[in-house]
N, C-alpha and C. Protein backbone atom coordinates (compact mmCIF):
# COMPACT_ATOMS: atom_id res chain seq x y z
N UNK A 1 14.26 -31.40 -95.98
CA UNK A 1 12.84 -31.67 -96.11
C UNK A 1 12.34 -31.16 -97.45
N UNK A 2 11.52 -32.09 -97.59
CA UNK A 2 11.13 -31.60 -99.14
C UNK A 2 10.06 -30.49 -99.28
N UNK A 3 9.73 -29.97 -100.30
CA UNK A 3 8.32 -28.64 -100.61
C UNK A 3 7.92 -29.47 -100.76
N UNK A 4 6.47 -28.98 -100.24
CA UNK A 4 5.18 -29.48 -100.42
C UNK A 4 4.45 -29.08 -101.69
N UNK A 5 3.60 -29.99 -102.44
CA UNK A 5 3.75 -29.93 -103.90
C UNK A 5 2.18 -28.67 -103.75
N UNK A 6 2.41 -27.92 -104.60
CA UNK A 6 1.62 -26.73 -104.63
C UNK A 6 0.28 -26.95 -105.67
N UNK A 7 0.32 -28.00 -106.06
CA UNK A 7 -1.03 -28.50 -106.40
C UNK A 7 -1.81 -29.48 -105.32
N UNK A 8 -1.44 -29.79 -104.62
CA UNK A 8 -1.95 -30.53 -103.19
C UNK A 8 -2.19 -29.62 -102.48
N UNK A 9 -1.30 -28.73 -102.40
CA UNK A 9 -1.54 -27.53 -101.39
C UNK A 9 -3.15 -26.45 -101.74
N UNK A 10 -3.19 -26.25 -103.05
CA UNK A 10 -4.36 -25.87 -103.71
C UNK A 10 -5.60 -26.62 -103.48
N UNK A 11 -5.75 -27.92 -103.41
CA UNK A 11 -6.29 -28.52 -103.14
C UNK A 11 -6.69 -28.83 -102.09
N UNK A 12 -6.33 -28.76 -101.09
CA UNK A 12 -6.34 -29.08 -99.68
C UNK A 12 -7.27 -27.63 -99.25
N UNK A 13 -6.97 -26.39 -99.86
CA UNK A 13 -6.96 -25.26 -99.45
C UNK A 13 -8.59 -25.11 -99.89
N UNK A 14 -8.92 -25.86 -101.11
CA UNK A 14 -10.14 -25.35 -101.35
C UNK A 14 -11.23 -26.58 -100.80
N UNK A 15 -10.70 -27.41 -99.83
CA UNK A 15 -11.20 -28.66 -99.63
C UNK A 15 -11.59 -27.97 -98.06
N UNK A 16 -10.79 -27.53 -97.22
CA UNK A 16 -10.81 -26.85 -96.48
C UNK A 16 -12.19 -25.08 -96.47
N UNK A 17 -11.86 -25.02 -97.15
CA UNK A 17 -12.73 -23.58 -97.31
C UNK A 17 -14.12 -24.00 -97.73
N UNK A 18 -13.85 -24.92 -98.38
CA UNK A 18 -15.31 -25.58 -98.83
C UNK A 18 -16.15 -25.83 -97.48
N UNK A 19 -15.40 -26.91 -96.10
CA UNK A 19 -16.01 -27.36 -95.41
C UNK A 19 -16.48 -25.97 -94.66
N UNK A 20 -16.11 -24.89 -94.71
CA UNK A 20 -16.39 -24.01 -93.96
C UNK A 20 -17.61 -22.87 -95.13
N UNK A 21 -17.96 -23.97 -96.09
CA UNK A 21 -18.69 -23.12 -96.88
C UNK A 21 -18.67 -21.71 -98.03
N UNK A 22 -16.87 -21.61 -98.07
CA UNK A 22 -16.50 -20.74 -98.77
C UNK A 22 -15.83 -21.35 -99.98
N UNK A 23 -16.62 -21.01 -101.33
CA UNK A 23 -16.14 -21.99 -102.27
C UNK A 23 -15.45 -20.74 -103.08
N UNK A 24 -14.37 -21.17 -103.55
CA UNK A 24 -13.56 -20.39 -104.13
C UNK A 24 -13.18 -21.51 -105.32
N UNK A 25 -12.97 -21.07 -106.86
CA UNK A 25 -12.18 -21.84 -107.87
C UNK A 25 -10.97 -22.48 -108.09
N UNK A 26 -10.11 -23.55 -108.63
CA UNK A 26 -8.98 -24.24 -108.36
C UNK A 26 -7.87 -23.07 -108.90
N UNK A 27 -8.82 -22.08 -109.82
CA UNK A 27 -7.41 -21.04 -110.04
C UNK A 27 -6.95 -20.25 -108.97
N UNK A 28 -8.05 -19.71 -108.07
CA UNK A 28 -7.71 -18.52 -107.22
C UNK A 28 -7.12 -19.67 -106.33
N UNK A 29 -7.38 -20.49 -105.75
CA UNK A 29 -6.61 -21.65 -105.24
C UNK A 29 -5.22 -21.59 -105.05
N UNK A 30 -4.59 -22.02 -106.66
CA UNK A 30 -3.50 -21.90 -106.92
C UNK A 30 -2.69 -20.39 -106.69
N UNK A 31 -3.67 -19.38 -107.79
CA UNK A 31 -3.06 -17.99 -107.22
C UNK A 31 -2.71 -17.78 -105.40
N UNK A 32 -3.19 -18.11 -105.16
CA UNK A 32 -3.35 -17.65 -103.37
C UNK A 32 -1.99 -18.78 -102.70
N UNK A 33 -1.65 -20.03 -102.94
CA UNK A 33 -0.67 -20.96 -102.87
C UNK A 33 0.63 -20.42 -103.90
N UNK A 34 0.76 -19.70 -104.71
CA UNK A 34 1.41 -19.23 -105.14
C UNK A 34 2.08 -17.78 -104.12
N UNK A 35 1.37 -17.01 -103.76
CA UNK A 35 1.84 -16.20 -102.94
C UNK A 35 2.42 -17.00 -101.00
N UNK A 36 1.98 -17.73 -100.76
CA UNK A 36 2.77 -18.40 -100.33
C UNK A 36 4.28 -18.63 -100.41
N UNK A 37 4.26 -19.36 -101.60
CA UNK A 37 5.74 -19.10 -102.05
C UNK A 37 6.70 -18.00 -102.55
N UNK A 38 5.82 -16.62 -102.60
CA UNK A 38 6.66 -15.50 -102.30
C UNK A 38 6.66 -15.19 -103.86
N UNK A 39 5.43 -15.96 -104.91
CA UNK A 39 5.65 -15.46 -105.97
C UNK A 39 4.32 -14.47 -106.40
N UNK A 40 4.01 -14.07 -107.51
CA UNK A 40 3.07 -12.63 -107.32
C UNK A 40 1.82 -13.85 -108.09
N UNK A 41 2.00 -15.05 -108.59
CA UNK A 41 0.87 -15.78 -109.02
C UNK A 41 0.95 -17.14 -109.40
N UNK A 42 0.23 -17.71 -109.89
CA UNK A 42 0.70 -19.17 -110.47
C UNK A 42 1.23 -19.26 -111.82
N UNK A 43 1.13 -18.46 -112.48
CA UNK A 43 2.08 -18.86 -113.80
C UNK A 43 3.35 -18.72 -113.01
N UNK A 44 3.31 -17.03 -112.36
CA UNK A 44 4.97 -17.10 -112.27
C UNK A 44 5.19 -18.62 -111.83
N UNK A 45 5.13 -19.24 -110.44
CA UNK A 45 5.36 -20.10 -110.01
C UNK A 45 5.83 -21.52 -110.63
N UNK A 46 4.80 -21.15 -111.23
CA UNK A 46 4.61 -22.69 -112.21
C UNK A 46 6.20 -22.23 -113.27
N UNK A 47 5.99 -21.29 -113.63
CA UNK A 47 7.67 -20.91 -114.78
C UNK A 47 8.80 -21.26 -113.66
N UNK A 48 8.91 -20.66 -112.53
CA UNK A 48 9.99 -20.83 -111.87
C UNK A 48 10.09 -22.70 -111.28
N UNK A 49 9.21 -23.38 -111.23
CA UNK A 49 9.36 -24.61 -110.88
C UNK A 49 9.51 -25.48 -112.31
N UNK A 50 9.62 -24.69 -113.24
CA UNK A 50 8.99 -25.54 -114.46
C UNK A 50 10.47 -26.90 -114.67
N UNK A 51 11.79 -25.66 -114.86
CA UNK A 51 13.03 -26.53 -114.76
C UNK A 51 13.85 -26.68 -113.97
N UNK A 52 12.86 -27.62 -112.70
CA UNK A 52 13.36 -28.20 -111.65
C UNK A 52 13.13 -30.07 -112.40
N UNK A 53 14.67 -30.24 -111.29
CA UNK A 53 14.89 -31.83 -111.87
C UNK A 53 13.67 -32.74 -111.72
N UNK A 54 13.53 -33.31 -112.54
CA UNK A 54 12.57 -34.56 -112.18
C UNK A 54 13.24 -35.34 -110.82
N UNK A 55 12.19 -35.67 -109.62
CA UNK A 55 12.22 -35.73 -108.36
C UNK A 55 12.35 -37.30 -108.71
N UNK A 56 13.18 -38.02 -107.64
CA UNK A 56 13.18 -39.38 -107.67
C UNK A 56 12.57 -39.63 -106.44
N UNK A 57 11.84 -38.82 -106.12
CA UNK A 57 10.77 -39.52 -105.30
C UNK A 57 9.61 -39.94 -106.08
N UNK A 58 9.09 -39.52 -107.22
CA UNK A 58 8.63 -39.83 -108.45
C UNK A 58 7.61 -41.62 -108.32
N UNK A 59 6.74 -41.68 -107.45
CA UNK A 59 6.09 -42.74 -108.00
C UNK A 59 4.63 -42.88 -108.99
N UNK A 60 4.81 -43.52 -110.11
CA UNK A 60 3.73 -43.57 -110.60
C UNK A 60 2.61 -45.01 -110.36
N UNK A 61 1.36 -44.74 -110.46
CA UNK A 61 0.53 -45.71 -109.21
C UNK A 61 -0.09 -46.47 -110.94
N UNK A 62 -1.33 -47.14 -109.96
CA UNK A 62 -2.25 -47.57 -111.37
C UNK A 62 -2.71 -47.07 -112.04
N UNK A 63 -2.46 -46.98 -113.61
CA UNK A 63 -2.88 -46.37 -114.87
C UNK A 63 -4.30 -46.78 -115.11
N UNK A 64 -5.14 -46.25 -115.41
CA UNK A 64 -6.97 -46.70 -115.57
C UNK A 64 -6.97 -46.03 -117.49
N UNK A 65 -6.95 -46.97 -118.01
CA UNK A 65 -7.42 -46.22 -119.44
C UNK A 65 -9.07 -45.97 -119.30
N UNK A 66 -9.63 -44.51 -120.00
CA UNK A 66 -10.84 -44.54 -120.23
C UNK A 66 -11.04 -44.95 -121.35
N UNK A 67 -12.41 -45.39 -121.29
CA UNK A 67 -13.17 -46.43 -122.43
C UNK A 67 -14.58 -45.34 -122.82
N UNK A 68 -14.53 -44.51 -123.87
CA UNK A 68 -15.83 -44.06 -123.98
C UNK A 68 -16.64 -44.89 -124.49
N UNK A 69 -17.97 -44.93 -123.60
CA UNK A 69 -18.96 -45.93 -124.09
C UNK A 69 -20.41 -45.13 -124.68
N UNK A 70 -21.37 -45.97 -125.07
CA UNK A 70 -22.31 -45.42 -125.68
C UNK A 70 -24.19 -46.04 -124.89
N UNK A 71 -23.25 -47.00 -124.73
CA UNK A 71 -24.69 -47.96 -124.42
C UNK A 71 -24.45 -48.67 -123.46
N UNK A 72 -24.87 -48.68 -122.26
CA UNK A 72 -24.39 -49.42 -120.55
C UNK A 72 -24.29 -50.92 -120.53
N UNK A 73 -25.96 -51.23 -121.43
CA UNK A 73 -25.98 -52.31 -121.57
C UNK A 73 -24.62 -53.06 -122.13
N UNK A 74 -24.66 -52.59 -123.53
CA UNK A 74 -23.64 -53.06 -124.59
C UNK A 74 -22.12 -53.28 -123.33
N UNK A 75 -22.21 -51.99 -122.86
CA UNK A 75 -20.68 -52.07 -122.28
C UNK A 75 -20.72 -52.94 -121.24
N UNK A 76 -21.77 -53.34 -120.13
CA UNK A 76 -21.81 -54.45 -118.93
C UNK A 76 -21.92 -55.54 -120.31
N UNK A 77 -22.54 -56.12 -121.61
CA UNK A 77 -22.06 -57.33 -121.74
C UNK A 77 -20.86 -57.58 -121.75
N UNK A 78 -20.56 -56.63 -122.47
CA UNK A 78 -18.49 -56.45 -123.31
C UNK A 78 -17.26 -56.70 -121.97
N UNK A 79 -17.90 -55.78 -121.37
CA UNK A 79 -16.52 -55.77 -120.06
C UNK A 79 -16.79 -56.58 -119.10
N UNK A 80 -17.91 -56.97 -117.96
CA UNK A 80 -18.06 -57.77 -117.15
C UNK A 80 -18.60 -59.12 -117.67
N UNK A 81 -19.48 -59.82 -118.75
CA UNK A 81 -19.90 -61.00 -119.08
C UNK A 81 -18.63 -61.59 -120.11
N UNK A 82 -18.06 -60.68 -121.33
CA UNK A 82 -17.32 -61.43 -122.19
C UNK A 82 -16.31 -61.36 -121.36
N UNK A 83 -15.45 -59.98 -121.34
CA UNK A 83 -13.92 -60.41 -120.28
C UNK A 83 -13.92 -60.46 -119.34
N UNK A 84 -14.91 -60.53 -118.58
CA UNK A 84 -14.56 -61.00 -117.22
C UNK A 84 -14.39 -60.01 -115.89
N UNK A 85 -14.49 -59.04 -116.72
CA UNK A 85 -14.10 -57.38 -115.21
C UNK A 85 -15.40 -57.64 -114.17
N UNK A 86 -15.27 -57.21 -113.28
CA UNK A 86 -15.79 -56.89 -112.15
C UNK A 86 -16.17 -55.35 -112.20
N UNK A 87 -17.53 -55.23 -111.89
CA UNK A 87 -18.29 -53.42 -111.63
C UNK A 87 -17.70 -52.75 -110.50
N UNK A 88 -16.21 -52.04 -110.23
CA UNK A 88 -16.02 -51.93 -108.28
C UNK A 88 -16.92 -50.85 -108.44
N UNK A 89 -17.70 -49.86 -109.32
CA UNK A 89 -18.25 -48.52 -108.88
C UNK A 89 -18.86 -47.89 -110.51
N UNK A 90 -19.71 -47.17 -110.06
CA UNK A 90 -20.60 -46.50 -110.89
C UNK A 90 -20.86 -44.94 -110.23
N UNK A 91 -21.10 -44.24 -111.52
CA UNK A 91 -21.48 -42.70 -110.94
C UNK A 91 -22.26 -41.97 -112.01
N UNK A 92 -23.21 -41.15 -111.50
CA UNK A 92 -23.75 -40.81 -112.29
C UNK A 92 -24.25 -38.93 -111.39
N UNK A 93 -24.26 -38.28 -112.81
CA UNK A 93 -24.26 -36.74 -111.67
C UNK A 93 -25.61 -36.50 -111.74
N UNK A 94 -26.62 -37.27 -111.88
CA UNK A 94 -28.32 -37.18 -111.79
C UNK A 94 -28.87 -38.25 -112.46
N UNK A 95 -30.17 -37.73 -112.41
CA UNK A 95 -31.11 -38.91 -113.19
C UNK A 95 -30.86 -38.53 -114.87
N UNK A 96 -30.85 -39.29 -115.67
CA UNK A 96 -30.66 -39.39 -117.09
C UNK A 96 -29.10 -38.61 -117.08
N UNK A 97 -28.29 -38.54 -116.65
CA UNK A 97 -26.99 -38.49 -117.13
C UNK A 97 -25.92 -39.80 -117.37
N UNK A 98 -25.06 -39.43 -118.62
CA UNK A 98 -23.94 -40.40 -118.77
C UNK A 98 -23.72 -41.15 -117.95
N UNK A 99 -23.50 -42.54 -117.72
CA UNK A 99 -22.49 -43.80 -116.64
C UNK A 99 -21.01 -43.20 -116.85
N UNK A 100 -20.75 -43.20 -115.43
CA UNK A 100 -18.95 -43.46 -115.48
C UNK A 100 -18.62 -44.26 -114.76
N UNK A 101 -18.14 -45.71 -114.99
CA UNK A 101 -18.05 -46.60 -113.91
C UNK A 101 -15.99 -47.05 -114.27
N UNK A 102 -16.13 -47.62 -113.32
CA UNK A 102 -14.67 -48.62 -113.13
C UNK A 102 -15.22 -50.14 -112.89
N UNK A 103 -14.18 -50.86 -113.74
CA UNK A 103 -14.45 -52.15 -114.36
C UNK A 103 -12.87 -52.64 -113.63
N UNK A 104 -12.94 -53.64 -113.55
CA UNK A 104 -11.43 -54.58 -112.96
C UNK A 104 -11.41 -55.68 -112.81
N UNK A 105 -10.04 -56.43 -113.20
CA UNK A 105 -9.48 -57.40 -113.61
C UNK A 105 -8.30 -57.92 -112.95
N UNK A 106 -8.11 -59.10 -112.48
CA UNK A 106 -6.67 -58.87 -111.76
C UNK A 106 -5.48 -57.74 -111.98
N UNK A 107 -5.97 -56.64 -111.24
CA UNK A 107 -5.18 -56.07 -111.11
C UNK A 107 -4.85 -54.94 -112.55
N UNK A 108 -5.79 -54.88 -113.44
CA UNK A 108 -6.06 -54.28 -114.21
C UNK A 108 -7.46 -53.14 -114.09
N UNK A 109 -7.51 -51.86 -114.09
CA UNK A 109 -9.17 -51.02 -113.59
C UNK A 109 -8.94 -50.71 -115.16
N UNK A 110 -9.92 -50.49 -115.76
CA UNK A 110 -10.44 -49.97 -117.02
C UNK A 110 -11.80 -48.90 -116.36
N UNK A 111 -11.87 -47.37 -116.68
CA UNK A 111 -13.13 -46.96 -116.20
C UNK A 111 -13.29 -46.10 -117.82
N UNK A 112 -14.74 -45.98 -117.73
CA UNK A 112 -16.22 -46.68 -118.56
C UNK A 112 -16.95 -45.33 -118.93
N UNK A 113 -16.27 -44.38 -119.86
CA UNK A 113 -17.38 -43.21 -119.76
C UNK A 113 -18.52 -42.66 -120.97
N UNK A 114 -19.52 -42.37 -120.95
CA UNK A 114 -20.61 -41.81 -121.79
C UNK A 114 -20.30 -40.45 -121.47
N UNK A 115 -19.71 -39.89 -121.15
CA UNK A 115 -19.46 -38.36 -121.24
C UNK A 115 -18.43 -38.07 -121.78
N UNK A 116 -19.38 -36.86 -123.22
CA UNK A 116 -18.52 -36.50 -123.94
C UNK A 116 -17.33 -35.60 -123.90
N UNK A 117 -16.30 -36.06 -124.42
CA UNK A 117 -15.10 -35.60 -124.17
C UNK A 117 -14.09 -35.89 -123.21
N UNK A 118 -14.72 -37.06 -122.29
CA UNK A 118 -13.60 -37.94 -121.72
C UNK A 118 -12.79 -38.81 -122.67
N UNK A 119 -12.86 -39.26 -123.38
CA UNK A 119 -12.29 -40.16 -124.41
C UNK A 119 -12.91 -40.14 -125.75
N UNK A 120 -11.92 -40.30 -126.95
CA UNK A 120 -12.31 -40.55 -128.10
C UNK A 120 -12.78 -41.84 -128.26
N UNK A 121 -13.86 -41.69 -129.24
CA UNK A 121 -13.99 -43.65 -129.13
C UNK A 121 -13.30 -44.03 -130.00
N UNK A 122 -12.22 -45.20 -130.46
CA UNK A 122 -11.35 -45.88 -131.23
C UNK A 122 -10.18 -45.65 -130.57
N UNK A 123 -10.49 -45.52 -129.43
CA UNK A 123 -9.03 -45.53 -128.49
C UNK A 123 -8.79 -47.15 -128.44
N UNK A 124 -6.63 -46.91 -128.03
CA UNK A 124 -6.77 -47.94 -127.69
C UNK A 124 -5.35 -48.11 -126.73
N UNK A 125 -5.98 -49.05 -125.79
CA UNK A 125 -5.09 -48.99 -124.35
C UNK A 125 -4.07 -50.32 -124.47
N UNK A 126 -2.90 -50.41 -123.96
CA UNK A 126 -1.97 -51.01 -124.39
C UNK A 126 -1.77 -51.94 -122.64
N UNK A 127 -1.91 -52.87 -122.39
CA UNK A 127 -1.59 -53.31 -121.39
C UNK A 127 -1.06 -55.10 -121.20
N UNK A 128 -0.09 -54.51 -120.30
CA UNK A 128 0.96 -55.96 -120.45
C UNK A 128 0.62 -57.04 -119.54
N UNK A 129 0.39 -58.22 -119.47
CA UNK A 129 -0.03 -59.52 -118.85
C UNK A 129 0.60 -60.58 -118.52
N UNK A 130 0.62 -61.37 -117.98
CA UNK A 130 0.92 -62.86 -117.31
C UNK A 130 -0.29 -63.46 -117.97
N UNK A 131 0.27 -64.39 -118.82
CA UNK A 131 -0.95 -65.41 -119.31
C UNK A 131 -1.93 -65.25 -119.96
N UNK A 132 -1.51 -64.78 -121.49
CA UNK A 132 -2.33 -64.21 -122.41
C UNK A 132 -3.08 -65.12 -122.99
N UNK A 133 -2.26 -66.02 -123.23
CA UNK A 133 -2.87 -67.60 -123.52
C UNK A 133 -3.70 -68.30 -123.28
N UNK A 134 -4.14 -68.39 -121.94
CA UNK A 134 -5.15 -68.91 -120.84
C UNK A 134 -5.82 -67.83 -120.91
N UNK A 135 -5.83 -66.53 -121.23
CA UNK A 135 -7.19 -65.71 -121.18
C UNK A 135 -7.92 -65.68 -122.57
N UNK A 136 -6.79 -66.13 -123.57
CA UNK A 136 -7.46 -66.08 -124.99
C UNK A 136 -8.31 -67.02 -125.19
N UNK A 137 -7.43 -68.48 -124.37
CA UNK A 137 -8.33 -69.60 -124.26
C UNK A 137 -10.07 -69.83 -123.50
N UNK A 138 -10.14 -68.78 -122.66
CA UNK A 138 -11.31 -68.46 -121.75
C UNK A 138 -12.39 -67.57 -122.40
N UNK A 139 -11.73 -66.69 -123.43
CA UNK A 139 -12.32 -65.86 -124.20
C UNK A 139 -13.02 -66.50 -125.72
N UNK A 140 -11.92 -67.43 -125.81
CA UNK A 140 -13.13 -68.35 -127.46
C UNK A 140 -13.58 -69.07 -126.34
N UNK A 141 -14.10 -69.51 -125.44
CA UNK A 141 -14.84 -70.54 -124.75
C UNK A 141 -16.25 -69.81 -124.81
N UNK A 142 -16.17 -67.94 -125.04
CA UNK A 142 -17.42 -67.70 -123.95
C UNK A 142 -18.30 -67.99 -125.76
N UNK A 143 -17.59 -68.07 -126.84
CA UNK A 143 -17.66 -67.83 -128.38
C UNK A 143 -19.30 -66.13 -128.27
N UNK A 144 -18.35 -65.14 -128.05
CA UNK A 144 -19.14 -64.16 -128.37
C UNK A 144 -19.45 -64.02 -129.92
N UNK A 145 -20.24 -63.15 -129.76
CA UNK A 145 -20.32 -63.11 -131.70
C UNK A 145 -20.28 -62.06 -132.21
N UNK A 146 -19.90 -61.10 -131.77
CA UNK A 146 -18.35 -60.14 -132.15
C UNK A 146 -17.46 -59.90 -132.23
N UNK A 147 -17.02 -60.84 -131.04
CA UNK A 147 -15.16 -60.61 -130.52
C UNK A 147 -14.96 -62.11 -130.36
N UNK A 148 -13.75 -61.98 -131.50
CA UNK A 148 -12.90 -63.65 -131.84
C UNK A 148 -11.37 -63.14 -131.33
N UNK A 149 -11.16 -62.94 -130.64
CA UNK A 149 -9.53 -62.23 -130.13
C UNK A 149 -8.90 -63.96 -130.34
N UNK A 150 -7.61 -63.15 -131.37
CA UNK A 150 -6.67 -64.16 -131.78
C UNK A 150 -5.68 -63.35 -131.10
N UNK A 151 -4.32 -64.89 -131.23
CA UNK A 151 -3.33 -64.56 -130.81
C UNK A 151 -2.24 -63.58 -131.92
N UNK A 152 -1.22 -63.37 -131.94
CA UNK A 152 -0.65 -62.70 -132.57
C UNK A 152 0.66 -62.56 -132.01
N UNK A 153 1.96 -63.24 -132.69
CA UNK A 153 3.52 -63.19 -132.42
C UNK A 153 4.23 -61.68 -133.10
N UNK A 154 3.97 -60.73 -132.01
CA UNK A 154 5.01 -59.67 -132.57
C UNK A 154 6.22 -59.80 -131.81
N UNK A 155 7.16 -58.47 -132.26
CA UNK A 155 8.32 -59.01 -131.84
C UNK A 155 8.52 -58.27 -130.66
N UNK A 156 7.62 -57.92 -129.91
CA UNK A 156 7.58 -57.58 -128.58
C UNK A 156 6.93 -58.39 -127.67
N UNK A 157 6.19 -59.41 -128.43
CA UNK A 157 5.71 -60.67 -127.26
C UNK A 157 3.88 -60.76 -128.36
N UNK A 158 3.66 -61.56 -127.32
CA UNK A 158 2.58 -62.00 -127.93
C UNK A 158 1.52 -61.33 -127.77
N UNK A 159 0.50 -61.07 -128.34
CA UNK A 159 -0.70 -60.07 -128.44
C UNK A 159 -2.23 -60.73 -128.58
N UNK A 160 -2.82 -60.40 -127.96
CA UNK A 160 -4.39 -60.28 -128.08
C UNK A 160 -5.06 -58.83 -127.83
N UNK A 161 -5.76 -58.79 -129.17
CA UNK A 161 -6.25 -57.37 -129.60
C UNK A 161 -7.76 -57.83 -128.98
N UNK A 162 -8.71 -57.08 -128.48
CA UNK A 162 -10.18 -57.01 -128.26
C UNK A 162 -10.71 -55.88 -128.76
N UNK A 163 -11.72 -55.53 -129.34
CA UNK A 163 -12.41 -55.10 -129.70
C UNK A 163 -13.82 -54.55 -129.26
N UNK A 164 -14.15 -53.20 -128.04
CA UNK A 164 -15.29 -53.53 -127.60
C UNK A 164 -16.48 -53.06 -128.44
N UNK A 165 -17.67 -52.76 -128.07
CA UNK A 165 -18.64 -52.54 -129.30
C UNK A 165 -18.72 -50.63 -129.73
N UNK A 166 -18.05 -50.17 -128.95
CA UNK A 166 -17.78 -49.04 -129.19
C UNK A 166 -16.25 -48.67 -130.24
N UNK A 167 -15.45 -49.38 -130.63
CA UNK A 167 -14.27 -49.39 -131.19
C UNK A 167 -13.60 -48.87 -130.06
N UNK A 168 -13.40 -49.40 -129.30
CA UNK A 168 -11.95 -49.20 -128.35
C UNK A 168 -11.45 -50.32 -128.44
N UNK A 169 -9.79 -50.41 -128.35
CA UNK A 169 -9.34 -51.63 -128.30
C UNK A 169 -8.13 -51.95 -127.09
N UNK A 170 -8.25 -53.02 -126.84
CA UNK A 170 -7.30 -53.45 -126.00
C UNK A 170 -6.32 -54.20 -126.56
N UNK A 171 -4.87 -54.20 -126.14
CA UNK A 171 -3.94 -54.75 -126.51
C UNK A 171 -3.62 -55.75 -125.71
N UNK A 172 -3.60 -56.86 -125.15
CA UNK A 172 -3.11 -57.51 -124.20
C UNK A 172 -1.62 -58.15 -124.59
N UNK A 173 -0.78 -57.54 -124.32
CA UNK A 173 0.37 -58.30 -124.55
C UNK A 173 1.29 -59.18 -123.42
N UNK A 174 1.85 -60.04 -123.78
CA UNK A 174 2.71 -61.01 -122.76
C UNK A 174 4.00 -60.26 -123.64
N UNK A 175 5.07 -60.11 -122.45
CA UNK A 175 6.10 -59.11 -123.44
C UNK A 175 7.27 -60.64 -123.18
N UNK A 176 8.08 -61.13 -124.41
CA UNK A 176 8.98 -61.39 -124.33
C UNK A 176 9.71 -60.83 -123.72
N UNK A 177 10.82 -62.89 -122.83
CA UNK A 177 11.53 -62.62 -121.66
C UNK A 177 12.82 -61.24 -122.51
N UNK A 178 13.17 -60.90 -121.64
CA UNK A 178 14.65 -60.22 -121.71
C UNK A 178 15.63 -61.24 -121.84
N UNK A 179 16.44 -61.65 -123.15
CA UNK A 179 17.62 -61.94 -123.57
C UNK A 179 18.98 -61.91 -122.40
């Protein structure tokens, strides 16, 4: 049977104490899940697990690049009217604070932040596609008048760069078949 991963366990622990109204920090958390395992804290812990094998139970899920944005408006034209995403969610931690939303695309989430220090702006997210062609073609149809996304033959497959009004960019690539 496998250990139970001691950052879940931390988590659970202060998710738990919470409902009972005792809020404690994610460090003492960890410290306290650390003695559990019979060690005197979480560094130790964390040193003694550090060079353990990478687990092939190992799954990694959907990647969400953040997009720092500036202007909600600007960003609902850019992401839901020019490409096409869908709003699944918005959040905001009061009145007049930053948007953080999630935006999605078949099967692509992009989430959306005005809070500083989630993302640099001139980021840029690299993501691979089925049918770059037909989206490039859908994209000069909407003829925005900022973003002309051309195609582009590298030698990893074909590319469409976007540009949103914040300088983030997207890569859309179709990756050439395997030889």
């Amino acid at each position: 049977m496998r250990s139970p991963d001691p950052k879940v366990m931390a988590k659970a622990l202060r998710v738990s104490l919470g409902q009972r109204q005792i809020d404690i920090s994610h460090g003492v958390a960890l410290d306290i899940v650390a003695t559990q395992f019979g060690m005197e804290n979480w560094n130790v812990l964390a040193a003694a697990t550090k060079d353990a094998a990478p687990s092939e139970d190992v799954r990694f899920g959907r990647t969400s690049p953040i997009m720092r944005v500036f202007d909600d408006a600007k960003a609902r034209e850019f992401y839901l009217d020019f490409l096409g995403f869908t709003l699944d969610w918005e959040h905001r931690f009061g009145p007049n604070f930053p948007l953080y939303a999630q935006v999605s695309r078949a099967g692509l989430t992009v989430h959306l932040s005005g809070h500083h220090g989630d993302a640099s702006p001139g980021s840029t997210a690299f993501v691979t596609v089925e049918g770059v062609r037909r989206y490039q073609q859908e994209l000069a149809c909407k003829d925005h008048a900022y973003a002309k996304p051309a195609l582009e033959e590298l030698p990893w497959g074909l590319v469409m760069t976007v540009t949103d009004p914040f300088s983030n960019r997207i890569r859309f690539c179709e990756e050439k078949p395997a030889s």
